[in-house]
Structure formats: C-alpha cells, structure tokens
N, C-alpha and C. Protein backbone atom coordinates (compact mmCIF):
# COMPACT_ATOMS: atom_id res chain seq x y z
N UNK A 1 -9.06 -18.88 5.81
CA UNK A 1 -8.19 -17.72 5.84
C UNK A 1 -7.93 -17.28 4.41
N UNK A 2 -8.20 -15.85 4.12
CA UNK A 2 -7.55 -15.41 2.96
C UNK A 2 -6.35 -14.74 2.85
N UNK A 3 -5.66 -14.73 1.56
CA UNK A 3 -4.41 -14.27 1.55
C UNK A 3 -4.61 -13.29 0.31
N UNK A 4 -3.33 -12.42 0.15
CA UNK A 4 -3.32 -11.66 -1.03
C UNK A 4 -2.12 -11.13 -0.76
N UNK A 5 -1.62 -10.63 -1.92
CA UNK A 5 -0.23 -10.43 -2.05
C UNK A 5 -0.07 -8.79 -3.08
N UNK A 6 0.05 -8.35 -2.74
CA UNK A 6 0.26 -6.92 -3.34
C UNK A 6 1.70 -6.22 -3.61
N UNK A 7 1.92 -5.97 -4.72
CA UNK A 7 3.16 -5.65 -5.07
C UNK A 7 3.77 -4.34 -5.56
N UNK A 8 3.50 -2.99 -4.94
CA UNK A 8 3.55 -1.58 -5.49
C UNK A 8 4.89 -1.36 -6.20
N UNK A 9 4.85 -1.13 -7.66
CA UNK A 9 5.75 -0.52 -8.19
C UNK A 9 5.72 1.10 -8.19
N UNK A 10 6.86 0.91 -7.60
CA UNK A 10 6.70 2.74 -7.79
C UNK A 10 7.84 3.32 -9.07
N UNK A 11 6.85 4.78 -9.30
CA UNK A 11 7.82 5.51 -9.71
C UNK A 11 9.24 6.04 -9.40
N UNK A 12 9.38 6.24 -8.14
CA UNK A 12 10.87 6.36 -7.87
C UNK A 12 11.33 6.04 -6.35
N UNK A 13 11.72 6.55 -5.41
CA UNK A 13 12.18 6.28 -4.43
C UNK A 13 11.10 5.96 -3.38
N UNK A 14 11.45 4.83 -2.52
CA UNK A 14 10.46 4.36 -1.60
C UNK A 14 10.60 5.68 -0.40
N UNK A 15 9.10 6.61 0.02
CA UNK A 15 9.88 7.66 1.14
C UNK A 15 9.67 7.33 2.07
N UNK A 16 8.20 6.91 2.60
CA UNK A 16 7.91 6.07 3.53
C UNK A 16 6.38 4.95 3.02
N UNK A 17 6.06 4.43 4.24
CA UNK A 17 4.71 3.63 4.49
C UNK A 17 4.09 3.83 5.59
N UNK A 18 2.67 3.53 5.70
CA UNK A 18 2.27 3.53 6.92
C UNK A 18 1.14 2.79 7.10
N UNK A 19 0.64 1.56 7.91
CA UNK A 19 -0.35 1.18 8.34
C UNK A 19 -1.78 1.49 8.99
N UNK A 20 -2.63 2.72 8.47
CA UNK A 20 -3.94 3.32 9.09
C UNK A 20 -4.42 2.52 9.78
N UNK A 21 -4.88 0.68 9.87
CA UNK A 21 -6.04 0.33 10.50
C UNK A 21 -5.58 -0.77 9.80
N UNK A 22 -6.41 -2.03 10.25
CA UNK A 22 -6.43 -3.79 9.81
C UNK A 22 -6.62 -4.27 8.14
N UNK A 23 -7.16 -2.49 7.58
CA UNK A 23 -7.41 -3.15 5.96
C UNK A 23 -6.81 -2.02 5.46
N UNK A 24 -6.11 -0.76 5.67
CA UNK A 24 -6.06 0.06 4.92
C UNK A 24 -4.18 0.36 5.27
N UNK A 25 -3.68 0.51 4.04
CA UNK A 25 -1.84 0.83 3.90
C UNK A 25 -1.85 2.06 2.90
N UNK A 26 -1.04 2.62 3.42
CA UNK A 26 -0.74 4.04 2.69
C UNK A 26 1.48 4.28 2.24
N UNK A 27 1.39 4.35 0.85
CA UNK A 27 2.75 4.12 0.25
C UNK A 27 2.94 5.21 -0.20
N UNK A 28 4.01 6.57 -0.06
CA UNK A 28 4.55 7.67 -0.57
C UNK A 28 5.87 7.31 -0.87
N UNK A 29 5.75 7.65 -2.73
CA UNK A 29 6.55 7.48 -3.08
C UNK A 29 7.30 8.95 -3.40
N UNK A 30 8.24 9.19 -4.28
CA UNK A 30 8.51 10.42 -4.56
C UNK A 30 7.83 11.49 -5.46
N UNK A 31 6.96 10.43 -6.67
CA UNK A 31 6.09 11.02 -7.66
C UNK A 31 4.74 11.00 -6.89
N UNK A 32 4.34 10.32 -5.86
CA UNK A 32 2.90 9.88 -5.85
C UNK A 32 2.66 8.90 -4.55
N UNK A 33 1.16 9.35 -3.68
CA UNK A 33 0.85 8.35 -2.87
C UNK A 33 -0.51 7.54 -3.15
N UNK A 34 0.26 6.29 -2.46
CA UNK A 34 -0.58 5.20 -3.07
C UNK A 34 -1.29 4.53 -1.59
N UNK A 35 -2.74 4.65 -2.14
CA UNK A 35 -3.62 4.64 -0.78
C UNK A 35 -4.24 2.55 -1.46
N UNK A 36 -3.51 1.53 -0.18
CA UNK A 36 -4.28 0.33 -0.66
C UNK A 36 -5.89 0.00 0.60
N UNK A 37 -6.44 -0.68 0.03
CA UNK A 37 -7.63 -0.98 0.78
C UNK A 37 -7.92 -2.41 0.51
N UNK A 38 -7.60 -3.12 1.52
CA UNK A 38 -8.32 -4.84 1.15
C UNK A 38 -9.06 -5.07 1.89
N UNK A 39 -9.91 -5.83 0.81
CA UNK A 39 -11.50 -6.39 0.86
C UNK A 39 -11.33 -8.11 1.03
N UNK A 40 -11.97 -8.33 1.85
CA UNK A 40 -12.12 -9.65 2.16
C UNK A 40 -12.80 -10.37 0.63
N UNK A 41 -12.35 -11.27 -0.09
CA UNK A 41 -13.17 -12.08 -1.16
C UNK A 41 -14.22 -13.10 -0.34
C-alpha cells in the first residue's frame, strides 16, 4: 500500500474542495485553483 500526504497552502481563504475521481482533488482558494493528481510510485 502506498501513502502520501499532501499539504496545500493557500493564499487566502479555504472556498471549497472537491473530489473528481480515485486520483484527482480539486482546491479553490480565493486567489487560485489548485488541481492535485496522484500517481501511484
């Protein structure tokens, strides 16, 4: 089993999140959205 730990600093207020699918998270912050994608090592 792999693990990983991801830690988004944002620029300012958390607005929302959302879960697309089993590898892909999407983070809107107030300045900016932050699209993650994990890859199996």
């Amino acid at each position: 089993m792999h693990r990983s730990l991801a830690e988004p600093r944002l620029d300012s207020d958390l607005v929302d999140c959302a879960r697309l699918d089993n590898d892909r998270l999407v983070v809107v912050g107030g300045q900016a959205v932050y699209w993650f994608h994990w890859l199996p090592s």
